[in-house]
Protein backbone atom coordinates (compact mmCIF):
# COMPACT_ATOMS: atom_id res chain seq x y z
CA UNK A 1 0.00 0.00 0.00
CA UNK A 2 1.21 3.38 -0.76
CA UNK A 3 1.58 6.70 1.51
CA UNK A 4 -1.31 8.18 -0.50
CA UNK A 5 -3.44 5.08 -0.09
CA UNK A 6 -2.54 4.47 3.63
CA UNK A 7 -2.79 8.23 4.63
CA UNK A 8 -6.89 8.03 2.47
CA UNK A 9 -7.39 4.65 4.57
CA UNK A 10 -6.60 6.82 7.69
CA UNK A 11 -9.05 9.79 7.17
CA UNK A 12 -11.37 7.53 5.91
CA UNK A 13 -11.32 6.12 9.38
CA UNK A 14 -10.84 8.99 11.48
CA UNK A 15 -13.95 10.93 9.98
CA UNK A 16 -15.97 7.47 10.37
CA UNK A 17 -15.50 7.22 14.40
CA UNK A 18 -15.61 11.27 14.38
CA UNK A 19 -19.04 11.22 13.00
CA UNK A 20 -20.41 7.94 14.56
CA UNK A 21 -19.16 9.79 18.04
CA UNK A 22 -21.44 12.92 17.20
CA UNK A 23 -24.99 11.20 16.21
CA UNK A 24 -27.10 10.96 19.29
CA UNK A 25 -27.76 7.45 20.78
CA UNK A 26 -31.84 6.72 19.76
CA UNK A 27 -31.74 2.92 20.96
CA UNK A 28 -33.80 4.28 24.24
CA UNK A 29 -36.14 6.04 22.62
CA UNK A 30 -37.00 3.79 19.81
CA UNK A 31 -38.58 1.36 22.03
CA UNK A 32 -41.19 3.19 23.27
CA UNK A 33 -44.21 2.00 26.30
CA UNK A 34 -47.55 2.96 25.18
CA UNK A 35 -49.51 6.02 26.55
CA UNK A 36 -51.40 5.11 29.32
CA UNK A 37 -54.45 7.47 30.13
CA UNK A 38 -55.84 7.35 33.72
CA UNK A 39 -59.50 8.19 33.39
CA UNK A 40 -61.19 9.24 36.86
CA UNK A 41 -64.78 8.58 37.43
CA UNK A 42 -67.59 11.04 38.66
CA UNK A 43 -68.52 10.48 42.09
CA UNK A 44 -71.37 12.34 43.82
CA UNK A 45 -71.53 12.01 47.73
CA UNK A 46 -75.35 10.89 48.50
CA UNK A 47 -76.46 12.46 52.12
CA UNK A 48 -78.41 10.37 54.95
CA UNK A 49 -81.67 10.05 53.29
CA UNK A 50 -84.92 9.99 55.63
CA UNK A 51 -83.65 12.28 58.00
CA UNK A 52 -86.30 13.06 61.18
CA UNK A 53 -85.45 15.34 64.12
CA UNK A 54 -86.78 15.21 67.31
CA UNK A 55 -86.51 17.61 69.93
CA UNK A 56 -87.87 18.86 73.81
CA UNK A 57 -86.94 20.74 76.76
CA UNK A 58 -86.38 20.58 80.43
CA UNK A 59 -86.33 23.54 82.66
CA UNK A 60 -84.87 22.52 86.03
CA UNK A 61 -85.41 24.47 88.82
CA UNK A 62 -82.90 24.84 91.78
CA UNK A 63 -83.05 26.58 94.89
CA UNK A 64 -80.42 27.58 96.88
CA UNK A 65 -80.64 27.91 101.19
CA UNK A 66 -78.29 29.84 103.09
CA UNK A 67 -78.96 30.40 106.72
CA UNK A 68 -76.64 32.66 108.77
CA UNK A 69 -76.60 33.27 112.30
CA UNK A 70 -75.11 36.71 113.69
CA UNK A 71 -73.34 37.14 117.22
CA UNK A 72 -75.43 39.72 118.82
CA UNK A 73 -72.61 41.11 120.76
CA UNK A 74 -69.36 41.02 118.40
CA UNK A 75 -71.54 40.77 115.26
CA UNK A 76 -69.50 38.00 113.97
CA UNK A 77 -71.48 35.87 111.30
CA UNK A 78 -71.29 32.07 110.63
CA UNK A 79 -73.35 29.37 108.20
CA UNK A 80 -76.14 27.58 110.57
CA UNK A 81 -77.35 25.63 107.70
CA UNK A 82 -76.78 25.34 103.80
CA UNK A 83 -78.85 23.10 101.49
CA UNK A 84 -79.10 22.75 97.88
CA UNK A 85 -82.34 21.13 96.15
CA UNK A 86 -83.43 20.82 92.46
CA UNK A 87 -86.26 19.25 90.10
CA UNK A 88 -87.04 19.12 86.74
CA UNK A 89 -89.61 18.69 84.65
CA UNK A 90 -90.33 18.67 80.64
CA UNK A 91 -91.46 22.30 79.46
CA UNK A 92 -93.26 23.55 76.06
CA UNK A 93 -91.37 26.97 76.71
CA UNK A 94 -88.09 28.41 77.38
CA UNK A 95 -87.68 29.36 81.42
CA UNK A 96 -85.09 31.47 82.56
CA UNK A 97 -84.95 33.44 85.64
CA UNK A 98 -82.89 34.02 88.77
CA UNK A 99 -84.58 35.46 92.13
CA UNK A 100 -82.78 35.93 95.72
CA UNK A 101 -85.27 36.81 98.91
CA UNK A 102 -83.72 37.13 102.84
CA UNK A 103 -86.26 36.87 105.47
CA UNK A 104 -85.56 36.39 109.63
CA UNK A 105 -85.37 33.53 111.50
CA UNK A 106 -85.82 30.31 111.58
CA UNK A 107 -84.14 31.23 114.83
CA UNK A 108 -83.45 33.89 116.89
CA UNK A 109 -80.37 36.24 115.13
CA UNK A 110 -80.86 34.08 112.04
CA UNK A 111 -81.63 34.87 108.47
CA UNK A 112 -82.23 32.70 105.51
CA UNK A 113 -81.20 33.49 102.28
CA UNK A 114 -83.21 31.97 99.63
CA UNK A 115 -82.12 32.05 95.94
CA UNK A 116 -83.80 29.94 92.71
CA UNK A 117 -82.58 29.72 89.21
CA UNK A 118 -84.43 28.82 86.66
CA UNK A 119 -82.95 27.41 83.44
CA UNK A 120 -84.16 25.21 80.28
CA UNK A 121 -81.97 22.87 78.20
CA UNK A 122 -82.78 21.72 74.77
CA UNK A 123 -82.31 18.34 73.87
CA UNK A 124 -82.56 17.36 70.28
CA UNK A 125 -82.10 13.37 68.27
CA UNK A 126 -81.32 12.94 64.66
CA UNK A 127 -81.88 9.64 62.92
CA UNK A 128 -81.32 8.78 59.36
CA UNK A 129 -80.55 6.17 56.77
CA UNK A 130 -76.73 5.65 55.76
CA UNK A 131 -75.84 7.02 52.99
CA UNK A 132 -74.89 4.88 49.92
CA UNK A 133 -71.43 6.55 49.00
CA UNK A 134 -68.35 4.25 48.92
CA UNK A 135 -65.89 5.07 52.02
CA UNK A 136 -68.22 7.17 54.26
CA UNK A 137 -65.86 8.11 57.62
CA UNK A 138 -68.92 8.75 59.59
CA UNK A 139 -71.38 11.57 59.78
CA UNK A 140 -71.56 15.21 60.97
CA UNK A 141 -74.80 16.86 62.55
CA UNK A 142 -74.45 20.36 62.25
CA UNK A 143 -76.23 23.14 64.31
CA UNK A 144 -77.36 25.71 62.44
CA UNK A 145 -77.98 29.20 64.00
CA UNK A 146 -79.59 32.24 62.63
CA UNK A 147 -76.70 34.64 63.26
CA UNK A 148 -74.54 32.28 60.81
CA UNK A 149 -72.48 30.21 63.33
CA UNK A 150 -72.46 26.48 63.34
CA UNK A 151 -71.74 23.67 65.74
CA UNK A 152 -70.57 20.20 64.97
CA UNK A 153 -70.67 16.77 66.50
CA UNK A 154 -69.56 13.80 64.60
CA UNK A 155 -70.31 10.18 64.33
CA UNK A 156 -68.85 6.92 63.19
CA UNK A 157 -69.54 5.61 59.43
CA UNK A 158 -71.99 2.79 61.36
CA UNK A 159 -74.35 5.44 63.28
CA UNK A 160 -77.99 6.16 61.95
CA UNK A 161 -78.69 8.32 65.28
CA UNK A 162 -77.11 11.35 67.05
CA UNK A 163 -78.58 13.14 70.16
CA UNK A 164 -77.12 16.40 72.06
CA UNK A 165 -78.27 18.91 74.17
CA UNK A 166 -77.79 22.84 74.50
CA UNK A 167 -79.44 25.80 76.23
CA UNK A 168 -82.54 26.78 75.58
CA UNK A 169 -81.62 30.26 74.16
CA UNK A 170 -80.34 29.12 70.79
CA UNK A 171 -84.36 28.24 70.26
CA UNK A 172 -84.39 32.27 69.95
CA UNK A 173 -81.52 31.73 66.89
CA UNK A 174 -83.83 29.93 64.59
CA UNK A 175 -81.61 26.43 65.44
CA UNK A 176 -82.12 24.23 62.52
CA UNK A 177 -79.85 20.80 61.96
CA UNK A 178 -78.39 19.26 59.05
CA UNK A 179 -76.48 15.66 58.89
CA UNK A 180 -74.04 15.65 56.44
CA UNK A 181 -71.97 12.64 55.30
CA UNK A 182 -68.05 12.57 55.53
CA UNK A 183 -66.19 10.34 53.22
CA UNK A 184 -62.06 9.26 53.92
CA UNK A 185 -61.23 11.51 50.90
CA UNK A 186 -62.99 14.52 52.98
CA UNK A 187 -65.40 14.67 50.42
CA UNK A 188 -69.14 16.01 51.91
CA UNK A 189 -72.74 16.41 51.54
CA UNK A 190 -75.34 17.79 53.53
CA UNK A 191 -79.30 16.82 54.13
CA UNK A 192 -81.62 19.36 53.90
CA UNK A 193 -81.89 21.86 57.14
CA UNK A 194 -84.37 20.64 59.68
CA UNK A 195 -87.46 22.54 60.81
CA UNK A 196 -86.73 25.45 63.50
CA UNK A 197 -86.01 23.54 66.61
CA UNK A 198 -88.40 24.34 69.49
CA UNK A 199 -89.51 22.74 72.64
């Protein structure tokens, strides 16, 4: 072989690596996975259905006794007797009130205090069919007051009932209740509001 031939045989060569180093390396992407598309479903979160509230009220009445005996001569006080006492009884109206009287006696230097309160608690029970929603975490009943606050209490996923109890006042709020159903992935949805509650 010649100079020319071998020096020809040598470029040759050199511009074959040099341009098989520069081309990019497509093996990877030749062998492409298919496109997988995730399609998500449409759920809608069903509420309790044949929701029924019940409610009442108990005003309890408690009175207070305080009798006191006073030294004549230094004027020094102490407790003869003190007693505490209460009933209740179911009520068709909200009773507050709070009176204090003092008379003389029973003994001599004695005098009684008297003092009664007066005060009405609402109680209220929810019931309801589960609702039908996969994953339901339990439910919610929600107090609903006029002035736009709202109070929550919340149940297991196996509950069809829910009872609490609160002053008597919020009747003046126009206190309605919803139960709503909580699912795992904090979805929600909410019966319809309840009738004013009332005693």
């Amino acid at each position: 072989m010649t100079t020319t031939r071998r020096a020809l045989a040598l470029l040759t060569l050199t511009l074959a690596v040099l341009v098989t180093a520069t081309l990019p390396a497509n093996a990877a992407f030749d062998d492409r996975a298919p496109a997988v598309t995730a399609t998500v479903g449409t759920l809608t979160v069903q509420p309790p259905t044949n929701v029924k509230v019940d409610s009442y009220c108990v005003v309890t009445s408690t009175e207070t006794r305080h009798t006191v005996y006073r030294d004549p001569v230094t004027g020094a006080t102490s407790t003869r007797s003190y007693s505490v006492t209460s009933s209740s009884q179911g009520t068709r109206t909200n009773q507050n009130g709070n009176t204090t009287s003092t008379v003389a006696g029973p003994g001599t230097n004695e005098t009684t205090t008297t003092t009664t309160t007066v005060d009405t608690e609402l109680y209220a029970t929810a019931s309801w069919t589960r609702s039908t929603t996969p994953d339901v975490q339990g439910y919610l009943m929600t107090a609903h007051l006029g002035n736009g606050y709202t109070f929550v209490m919340e149940q297991g996923a196996n509950s069809t009932s829910m009872s609490a109890n609160a002053d008597a006042d919020y009747i003046s709020t126009s206190l309605k209740l919803s139960i709503d159903t909580l699912t795992t992935y904090k979805w929600t949805a909410s019966s319809a509001l309840s009738k004013n509650l009332s005693c």
